[in-house]
C-alpha atoms as a PDB file:
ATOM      1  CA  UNK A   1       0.000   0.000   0.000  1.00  0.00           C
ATOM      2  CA  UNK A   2       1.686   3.193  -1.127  1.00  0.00           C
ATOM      3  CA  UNK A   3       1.881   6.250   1.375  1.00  0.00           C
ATOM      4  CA  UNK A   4       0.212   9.027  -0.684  1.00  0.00           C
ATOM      5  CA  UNK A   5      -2.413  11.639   0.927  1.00  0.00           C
ATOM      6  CA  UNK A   6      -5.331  10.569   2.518  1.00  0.00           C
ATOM      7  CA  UNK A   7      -8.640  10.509   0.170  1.00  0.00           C
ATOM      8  CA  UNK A   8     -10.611  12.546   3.049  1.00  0.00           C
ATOM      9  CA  UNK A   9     -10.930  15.813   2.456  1.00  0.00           C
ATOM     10  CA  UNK A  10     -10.844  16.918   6.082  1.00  0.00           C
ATOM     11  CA  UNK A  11      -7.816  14.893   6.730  1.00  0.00           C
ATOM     12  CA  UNK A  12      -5.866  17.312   9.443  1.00  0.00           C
ATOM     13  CA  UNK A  13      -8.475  19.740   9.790  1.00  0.00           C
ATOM     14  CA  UNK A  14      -9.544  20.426  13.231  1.00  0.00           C
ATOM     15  CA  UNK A  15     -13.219  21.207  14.328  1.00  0.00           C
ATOM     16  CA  UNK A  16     -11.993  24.415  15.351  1.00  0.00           C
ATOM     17  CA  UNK A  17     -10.345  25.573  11.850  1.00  0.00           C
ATOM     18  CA  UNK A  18     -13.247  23.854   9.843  1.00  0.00           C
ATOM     19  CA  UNK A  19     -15.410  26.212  12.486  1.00  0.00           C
ATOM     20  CA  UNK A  20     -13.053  29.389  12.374  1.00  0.00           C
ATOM     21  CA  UNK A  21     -12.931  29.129   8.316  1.00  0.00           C
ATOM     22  CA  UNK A  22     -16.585  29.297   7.774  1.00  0.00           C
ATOM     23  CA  UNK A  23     -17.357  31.693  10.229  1.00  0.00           C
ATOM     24  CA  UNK A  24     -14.967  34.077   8.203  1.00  0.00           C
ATOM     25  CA  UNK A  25     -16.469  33.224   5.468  1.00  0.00           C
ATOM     26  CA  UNK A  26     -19.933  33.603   6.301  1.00  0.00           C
ATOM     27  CA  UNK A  27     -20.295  35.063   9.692  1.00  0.00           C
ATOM     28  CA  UNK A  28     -22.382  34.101  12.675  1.00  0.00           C
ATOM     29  CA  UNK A  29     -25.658  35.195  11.136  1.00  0.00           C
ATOM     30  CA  UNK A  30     -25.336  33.843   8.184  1.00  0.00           C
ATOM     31  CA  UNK A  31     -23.660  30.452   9.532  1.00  0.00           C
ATOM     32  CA  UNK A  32     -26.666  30.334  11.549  1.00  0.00           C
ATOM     33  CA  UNK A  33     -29.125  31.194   8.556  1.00  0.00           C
ATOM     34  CA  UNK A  34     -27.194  27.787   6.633  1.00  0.00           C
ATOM     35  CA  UNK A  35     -27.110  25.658  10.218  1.00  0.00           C
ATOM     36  CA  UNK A  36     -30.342  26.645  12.184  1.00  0.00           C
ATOM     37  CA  UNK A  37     -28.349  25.336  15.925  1.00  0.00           C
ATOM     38  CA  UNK A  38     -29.017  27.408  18.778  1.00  0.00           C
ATOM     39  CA  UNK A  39     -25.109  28.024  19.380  1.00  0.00           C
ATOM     40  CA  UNK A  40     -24.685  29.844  16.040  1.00  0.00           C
ATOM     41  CA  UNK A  41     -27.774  31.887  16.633  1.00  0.00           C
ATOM     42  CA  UNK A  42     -27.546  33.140  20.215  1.00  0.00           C
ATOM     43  CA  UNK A  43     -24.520  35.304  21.673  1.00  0.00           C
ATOM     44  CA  UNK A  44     -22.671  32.633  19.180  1.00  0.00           C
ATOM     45  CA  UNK A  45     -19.182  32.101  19.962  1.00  0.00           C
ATOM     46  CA  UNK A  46     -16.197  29.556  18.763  1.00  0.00           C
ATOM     47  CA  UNK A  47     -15.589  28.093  22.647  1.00  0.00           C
ATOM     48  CA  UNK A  48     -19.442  27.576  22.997  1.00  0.00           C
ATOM     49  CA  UNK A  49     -20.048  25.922  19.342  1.00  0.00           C
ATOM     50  CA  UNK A  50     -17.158  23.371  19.833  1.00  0.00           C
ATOM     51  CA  UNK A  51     -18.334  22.112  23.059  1.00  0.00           C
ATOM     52  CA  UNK A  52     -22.116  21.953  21.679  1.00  0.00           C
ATOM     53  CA  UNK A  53     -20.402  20.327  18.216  1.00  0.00           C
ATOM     54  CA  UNK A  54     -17.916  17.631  19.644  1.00  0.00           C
ATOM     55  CA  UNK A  55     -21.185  16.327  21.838  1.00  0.00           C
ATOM     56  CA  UNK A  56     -23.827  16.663  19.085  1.00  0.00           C
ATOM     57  CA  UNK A  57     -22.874  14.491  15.913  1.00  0.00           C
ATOM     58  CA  UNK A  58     -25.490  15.533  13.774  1.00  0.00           C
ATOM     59  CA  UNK A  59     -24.511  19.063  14.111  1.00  0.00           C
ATOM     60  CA  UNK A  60     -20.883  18.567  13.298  1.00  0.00           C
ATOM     61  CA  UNK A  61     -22.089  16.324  10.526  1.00  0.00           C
ATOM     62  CA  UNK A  62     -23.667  19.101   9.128  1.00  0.00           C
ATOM     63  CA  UNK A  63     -20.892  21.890   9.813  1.00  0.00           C
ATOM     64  CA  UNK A  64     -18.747  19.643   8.196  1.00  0.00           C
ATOM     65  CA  UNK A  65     -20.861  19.182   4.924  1.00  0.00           C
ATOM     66  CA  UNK A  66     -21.175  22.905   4.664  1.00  0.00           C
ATOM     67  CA  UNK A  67     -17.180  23.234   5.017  1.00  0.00           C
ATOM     68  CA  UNK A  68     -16.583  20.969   1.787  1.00  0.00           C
ATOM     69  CA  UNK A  69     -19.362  22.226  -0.016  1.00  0.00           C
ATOM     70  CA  UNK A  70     -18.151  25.923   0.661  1.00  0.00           C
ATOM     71  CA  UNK A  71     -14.194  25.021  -0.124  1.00  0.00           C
ATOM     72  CA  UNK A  72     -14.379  21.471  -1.956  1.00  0.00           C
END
């Protein structure tokens, strides 16, 4: 098996730059717009969405599907 880069796009990306890109992409308003979760709607805040997104796995699920099809 040859040592070439992994196929997964998100390969070495943390939660928190995946979270940190797209809220400089798109903002909290907008983020929450795309992602209707409480934490991107209310005093929103990149300490408060990780902890709600590494316990929730359909909301990472879906911050992560907006990351690649935003920069993918």
């Amino acid at each position: 098996m040859s040592e070439g880069a992994s196929k997964d796009p998100l390969h070495g990306k943390t939660l928190e730059q995946i979270l940190t890109q797209l809220v400089e992409h798109y903002g909290w308003a907008e983020l929450g717009y795309r992602i209707r979760i409480n934490c991107f709607l209310a005093d929103p805040s990149i300490k408060s969405s990780l902890k709600f997104l590494r316990k929730t796995p359909w909301a990472r699920s879906k911050v992560e599907h907006l990351y690649l099809d935003t920069f993918w």
